[in-house]
C-alpha atoms as a PDB file:
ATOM      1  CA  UNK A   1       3.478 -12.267 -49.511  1.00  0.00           C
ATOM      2  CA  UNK A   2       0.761 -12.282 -47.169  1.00  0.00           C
ATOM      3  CA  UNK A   3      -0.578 -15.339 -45.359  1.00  0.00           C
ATOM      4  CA  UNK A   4      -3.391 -17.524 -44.465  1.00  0.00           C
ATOM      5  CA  UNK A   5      -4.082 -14.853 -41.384  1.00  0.00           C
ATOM      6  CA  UNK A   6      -3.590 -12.197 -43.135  1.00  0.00           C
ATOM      7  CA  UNK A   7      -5.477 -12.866 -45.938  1.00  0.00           C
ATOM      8  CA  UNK A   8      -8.628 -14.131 -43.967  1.00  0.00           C
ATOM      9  CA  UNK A   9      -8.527 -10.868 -41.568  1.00  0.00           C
ATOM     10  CA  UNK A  10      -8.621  -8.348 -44.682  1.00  0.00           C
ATOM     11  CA  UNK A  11     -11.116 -10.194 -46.369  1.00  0.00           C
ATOM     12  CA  UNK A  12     -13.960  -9.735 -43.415  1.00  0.00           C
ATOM     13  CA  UNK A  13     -13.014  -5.861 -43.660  1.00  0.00           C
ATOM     14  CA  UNK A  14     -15.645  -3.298 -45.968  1.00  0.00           C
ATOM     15  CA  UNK A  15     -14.082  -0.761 -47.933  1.00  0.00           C
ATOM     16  CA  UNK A  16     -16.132   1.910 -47.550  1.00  0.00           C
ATOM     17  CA  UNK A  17     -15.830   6.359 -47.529  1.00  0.00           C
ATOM     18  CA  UNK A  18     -15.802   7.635 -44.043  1.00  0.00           C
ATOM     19  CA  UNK A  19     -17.703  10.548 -45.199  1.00  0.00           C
ATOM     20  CA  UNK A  20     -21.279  10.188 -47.060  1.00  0.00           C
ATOM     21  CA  UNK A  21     -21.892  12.796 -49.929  1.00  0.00           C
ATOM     22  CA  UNK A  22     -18.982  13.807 -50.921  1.00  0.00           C
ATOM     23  CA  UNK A  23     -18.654  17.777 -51.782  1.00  0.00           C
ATOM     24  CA  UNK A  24     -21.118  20.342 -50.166  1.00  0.00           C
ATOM     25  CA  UNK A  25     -23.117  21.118 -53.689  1.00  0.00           C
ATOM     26  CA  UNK A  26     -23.623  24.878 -52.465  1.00  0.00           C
ATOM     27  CA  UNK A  27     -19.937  25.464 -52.088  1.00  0.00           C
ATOM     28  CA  UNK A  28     -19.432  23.866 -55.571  1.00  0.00           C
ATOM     29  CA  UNK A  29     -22.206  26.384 -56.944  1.00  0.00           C
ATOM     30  CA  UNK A  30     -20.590  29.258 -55.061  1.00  0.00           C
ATOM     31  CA  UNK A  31     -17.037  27.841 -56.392  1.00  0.00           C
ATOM     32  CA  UNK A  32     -18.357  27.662 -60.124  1.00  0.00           C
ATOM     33  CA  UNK A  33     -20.028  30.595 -60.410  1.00  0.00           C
ATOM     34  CA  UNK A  34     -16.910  32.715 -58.783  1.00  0.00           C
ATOM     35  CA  UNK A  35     -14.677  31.056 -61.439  1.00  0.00           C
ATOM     36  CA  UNK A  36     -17.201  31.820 -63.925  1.00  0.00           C
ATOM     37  CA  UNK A  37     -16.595  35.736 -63.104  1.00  0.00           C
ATOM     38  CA  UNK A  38     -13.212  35.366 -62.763  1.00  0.00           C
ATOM     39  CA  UNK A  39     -12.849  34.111 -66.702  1.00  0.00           C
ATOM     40  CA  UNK A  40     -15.279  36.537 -68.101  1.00  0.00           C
ATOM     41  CA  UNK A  41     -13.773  39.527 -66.260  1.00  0.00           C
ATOM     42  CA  UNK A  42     -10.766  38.365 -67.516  1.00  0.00           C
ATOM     43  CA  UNK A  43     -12.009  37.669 -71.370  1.00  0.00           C
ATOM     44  CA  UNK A  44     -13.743  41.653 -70.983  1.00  0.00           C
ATOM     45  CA  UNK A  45     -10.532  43.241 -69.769  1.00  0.00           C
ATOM     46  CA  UNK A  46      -8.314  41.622 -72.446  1.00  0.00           C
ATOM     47  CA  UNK A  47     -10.789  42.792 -74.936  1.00  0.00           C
ATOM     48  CA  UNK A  48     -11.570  46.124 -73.469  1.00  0.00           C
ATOM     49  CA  UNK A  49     -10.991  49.737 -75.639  1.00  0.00           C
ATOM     50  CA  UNK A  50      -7.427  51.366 -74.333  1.00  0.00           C
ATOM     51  CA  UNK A  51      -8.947  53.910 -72.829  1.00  0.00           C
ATOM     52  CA  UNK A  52     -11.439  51.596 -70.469  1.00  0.00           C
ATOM     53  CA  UNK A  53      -9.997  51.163 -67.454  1.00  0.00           C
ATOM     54  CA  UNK A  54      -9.572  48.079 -65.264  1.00  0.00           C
ATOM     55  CA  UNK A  55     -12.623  49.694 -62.843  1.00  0.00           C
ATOM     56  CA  UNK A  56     -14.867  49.991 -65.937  1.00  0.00           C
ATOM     57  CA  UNK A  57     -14.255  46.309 -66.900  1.00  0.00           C
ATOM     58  CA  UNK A  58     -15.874  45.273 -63.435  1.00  0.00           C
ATOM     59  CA  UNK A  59     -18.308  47.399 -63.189  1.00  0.00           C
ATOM     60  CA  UNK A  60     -20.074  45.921 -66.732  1.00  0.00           C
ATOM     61  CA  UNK A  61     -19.195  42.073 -65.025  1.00  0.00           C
ATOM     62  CA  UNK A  62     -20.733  42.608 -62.381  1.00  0.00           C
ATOM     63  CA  UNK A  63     -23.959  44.477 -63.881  1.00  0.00           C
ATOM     64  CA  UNK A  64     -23.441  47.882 -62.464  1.00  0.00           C
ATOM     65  CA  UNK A  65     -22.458  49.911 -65.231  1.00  0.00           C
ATOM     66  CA  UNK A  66     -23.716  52.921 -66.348  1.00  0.00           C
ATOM     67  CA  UNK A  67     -23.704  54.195 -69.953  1.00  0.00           C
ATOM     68  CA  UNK A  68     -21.023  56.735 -68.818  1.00  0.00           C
ATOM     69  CA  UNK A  69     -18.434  53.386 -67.726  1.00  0.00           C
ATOM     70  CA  UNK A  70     -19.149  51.584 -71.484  1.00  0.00           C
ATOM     71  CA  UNK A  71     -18.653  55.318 -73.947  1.00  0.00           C
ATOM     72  CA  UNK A  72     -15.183  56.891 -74.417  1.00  0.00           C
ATOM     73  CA  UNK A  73     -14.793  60.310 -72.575  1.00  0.00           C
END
């Protein structure tokens, strides 16, 4: 158990963080939006046609594809 001295030293002392603001909101953005991309490629590929290929599937998450990546040759 802790004594008088003890007691009357801890109470003087402010708990407080050492750091103000916690996370940097532009890494958090940057964080959420790559997971984000990561699910949705993931949700396309597991839905994709069998003859799509992995490549294809990126190419339409990421907004570059071309009529030729989204038709079966």
């Amino acid at each position: 158990m802790a004594g008088p001295d003890q007691a009357a030293r801890h109470s003087s002392e402010v708990l407080h963080q050492t750091r103000k603001g916690g996370p940097c909101p532009m890494k958090m953005a940057v964080g959420g939006i790559a997971i984000a991309a990561t699910l949705g490629y993931f949700v396309l590929y597991s839905k994709k046609k069998p003859e799509a290929s992995a490549l294809d599937v990126a190419k339409v998450v990421s907004g570059v594809a071309k009529p030729e990546n989204t038709r079966p040759r």
